[in-house]
Protein backbone atom coordinates (compact mmCIF):
# COMPACT_ATOMS: atom_id res chain seq x y z
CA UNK A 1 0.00 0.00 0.00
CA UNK A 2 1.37 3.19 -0.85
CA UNK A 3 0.86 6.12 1.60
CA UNK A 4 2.99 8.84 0.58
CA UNK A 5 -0.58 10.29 -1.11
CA UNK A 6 -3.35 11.44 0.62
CA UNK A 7 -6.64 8.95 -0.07
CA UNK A 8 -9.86 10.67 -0.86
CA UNK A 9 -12.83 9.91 1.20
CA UNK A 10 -16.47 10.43 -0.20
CA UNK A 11 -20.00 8.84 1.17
CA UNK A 12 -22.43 9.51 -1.66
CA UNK A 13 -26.06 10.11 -0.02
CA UNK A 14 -26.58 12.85 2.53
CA UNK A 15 -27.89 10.53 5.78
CA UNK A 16 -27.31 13.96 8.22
CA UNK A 17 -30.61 14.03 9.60
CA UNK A 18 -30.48 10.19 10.57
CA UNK A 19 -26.95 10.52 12.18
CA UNK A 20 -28.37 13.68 14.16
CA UNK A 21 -31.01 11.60 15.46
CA UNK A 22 -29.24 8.71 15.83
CA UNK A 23 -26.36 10.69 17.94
CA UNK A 24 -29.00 12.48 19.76
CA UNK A 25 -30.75 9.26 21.34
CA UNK A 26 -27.77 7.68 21.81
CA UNK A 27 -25.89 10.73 23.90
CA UNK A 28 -29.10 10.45 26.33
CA UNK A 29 -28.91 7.04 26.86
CA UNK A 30 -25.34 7.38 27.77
CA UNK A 31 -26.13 10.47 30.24
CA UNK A 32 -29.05 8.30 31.40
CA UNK A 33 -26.64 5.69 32.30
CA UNK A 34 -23.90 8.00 33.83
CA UNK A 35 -21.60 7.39 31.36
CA UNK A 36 -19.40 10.16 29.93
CA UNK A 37 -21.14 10.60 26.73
CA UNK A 38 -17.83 11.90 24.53
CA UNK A 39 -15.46 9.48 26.49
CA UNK A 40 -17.12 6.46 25.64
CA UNK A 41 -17.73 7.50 22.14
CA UNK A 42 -13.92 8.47 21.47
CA UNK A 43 -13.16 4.80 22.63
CA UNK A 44 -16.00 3.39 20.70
CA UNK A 45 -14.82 5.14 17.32
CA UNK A 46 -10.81 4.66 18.22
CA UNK A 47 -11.68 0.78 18.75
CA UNK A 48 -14.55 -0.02 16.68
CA UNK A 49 -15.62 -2.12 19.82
CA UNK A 50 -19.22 -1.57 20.32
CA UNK A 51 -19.33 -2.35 24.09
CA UNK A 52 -18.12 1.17 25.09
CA UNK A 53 -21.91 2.17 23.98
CA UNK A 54 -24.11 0.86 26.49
CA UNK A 55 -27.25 -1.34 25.66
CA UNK A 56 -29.32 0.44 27.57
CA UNK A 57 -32.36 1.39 25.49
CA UNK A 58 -31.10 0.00 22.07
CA UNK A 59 -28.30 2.20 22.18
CA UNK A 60 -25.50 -0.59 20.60
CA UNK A 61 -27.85 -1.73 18.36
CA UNK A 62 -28.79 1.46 16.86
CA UNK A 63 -25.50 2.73 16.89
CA UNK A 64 -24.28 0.29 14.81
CA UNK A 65 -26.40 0.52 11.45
CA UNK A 66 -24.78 3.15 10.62
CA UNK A 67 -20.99 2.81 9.46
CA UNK A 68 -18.43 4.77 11.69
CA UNK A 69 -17.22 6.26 8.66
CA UNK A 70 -20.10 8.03 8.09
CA UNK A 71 -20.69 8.64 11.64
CA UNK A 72 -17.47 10.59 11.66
CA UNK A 73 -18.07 12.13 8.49
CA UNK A 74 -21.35 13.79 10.14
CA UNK A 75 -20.19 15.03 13.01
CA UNK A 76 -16.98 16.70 11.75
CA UNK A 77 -18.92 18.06 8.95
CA UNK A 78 -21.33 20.10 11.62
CA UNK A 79 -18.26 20.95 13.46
CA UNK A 80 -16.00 22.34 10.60
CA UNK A 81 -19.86 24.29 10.02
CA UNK A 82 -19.68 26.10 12.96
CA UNK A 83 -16.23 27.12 13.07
């Protein structure tokens, strides 16, 4: 594999609204739990291990239809928006 150019990412199909939603439910039902909501999501996108989202409420489950990548993609996009 050659890294010495930068790869271009692109998701075709704006899902915004569902990742909003999706980010929303699943940041109460970490608070809910006592969790630190942004702690256990930096581990869960880091790792890719789903356990550091807790079940409670569907939380894993939902979590996981969508692709990380995309989940990412999302959430730095609103970010890089509000700069």
């Amino acid at each position: 594999m050659d890294n010495s150019n930068t790869a271009k990412f692109n998701l075709s199909g704006d899902r915004t609204a569902d990742v909003q939603a999706l980010m929303t439910y699943v940041l109460n039902a970490l608070k809910e739990k006592g969790y630190n909501p942004i702690n256990q999501l930096v581990g869960y996108f880091i790792s890719g291990d789903p356990t550091y989202i807790t079940n409670y409420k569907g939380a894993r489950g939902l979590i996981r239809r969508i692709d990380r990548d995309e989940l990412l993609e999302v959430i730095l996009s609103d970010y890089c928006s509000r700069l």
